[in-house]
Protein backbone atom coordinates (compact mmCIF):
# COMPACT_ATOMS: atom_id res chain seq x y z
CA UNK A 1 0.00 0.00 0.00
CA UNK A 2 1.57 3.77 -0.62
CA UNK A 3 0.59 6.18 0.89
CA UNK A 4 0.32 10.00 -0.10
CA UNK A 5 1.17 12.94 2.72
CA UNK A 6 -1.68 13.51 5.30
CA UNK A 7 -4.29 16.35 4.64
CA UNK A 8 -5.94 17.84 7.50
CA UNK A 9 -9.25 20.14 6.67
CA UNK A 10 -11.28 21.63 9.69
CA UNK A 11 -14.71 23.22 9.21
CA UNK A 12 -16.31 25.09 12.09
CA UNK A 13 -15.93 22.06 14.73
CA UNK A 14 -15.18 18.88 12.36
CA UNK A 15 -11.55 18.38 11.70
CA UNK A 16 -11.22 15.96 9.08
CA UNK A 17 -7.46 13.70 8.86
CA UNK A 18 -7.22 12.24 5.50
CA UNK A 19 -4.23 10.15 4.55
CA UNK A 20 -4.83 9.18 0.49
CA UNK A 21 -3.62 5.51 -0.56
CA UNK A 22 -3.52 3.53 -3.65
CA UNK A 23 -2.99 -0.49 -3.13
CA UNK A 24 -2.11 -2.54 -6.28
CA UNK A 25 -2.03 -6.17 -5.90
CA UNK A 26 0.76 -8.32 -7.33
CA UNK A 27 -1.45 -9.79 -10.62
CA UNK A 28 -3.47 -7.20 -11.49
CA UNK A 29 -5.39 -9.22 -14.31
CA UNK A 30 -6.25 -12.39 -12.25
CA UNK A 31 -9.62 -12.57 -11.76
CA UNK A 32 -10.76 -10.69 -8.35
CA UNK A 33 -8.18 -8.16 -8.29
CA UNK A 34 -8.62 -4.59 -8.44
CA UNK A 35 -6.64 -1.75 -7.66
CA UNK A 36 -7.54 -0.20 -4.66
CA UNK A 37 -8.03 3.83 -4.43
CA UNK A 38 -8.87 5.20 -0.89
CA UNK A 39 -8.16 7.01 2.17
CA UNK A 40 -7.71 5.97 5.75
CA UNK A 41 -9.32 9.23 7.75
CA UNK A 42 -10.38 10.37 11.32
CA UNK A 43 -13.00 12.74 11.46
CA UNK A 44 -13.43 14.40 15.11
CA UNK A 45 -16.50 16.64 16.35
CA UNK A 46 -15.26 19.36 19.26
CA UNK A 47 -18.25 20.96 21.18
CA UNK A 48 -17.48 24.09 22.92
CA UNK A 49 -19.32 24.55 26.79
CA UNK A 50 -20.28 22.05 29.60
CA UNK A 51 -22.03 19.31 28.56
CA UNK A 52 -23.70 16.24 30.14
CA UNK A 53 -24.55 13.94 27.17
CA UNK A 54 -21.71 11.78 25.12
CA UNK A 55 -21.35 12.62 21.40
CA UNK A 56 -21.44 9.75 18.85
CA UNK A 57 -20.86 9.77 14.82
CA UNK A 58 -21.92 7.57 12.23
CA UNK A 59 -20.57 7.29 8.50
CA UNK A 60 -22.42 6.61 5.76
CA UNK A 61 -20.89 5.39 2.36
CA UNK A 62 -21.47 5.06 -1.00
CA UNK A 63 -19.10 2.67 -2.53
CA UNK A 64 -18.94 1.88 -6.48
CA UNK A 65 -18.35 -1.80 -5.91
CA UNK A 66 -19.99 -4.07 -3.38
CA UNK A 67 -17.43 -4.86 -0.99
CA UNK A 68 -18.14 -7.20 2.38
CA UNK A 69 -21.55 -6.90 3.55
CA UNK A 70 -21.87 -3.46 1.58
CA UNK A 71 -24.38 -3.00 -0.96
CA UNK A 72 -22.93 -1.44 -4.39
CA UNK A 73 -24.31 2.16 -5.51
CA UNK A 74 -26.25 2.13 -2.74
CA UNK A 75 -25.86 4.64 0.80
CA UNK A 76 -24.46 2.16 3.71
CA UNK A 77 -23.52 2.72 7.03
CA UNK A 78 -19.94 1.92 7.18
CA UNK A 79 -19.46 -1.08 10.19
CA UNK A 80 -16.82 -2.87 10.92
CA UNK A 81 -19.00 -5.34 12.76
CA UNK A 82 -20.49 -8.58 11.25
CA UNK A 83 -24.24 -8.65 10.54
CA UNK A 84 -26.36 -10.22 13.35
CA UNK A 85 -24.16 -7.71 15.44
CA UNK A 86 -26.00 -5.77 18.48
CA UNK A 87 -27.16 -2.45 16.22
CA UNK A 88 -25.29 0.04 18.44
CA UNK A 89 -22.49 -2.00 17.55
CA UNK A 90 -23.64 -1.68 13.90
CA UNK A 91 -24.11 1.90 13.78
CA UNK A 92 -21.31 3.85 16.46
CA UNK A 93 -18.82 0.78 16.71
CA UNK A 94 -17.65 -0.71 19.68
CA UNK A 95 -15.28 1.36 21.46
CA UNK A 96 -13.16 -1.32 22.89
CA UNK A 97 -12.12 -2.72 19.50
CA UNK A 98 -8.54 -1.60 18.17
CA UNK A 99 -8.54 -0.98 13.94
CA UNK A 100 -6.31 -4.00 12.95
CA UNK A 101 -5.45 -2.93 9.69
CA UNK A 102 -3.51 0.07 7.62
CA UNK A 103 -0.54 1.82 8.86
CA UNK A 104 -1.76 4.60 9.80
CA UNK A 105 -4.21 4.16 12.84
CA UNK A 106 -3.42 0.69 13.32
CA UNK A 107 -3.86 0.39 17.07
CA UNK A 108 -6.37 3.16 17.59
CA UNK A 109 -9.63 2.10 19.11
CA UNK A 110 -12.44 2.24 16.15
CA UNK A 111 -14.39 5.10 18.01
CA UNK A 112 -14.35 7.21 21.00
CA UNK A 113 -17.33 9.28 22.91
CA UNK A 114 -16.89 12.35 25.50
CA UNK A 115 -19.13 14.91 26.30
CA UNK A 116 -17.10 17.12 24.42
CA UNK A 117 -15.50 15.28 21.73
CA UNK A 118 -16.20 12.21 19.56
CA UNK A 119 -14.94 10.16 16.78
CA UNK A 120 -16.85 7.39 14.58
């Protein structure tokens, strides 16, 4: 996988971390194979001011091809939980599970929920 230099974008209280990719596999014409053109990201929502109730995000998708349990050309929530899953698990992640692949936020737990800050 290679990737291209991190882009950070904020807009009023998102920040959006973008770090571009493209993976080619080793036979690009056996059947199954694509090349792969994406981004690993973090988007994170700041409130300003007390506040008593936890923040959670959700990201919806719309890929080209139908990849996993996602259903091509159509809007999906993105999960990273099999189906059958508890749906709070489905829709906001479980915040004890680490992302196990990429380089860049290998290790990082798949979400994360304060009163004052949140990530999907």
């Amino acid at each position: 996988m290679t990737y291209f230099p991190k882009q950070k974008f904020t807009c009023d209280n998102f920040t959006l971390e973008v770090f571009p990719f493209v993976n080619q596999p080793e036979n690009v014409f056996e059947d199954g194979n694509a090349i792969q053109y994406g981004a690993d990201f973090k988007i994170v929502f700041n409130r300003q001011g007390k506040q008593t109730n936890n923040l959670r995000l959700l990201q919806f998708i719309l890929p080209q091809t139908a990849v996993g349990w996602n259903t091509a050309n159509s809007l999906n929530i993105d999960k990273h939980v099999a189906d059958g899953a508890p749906i709070v698990d489905c829709l906001y992640g479980d915040p004890a599970i680490q992302i196990n692949y990429g380089d860049k936020y290998k290790g990082e737990f798949v979400c994360g929920s304060g009163t004052n800050s949140c990530f999907p």
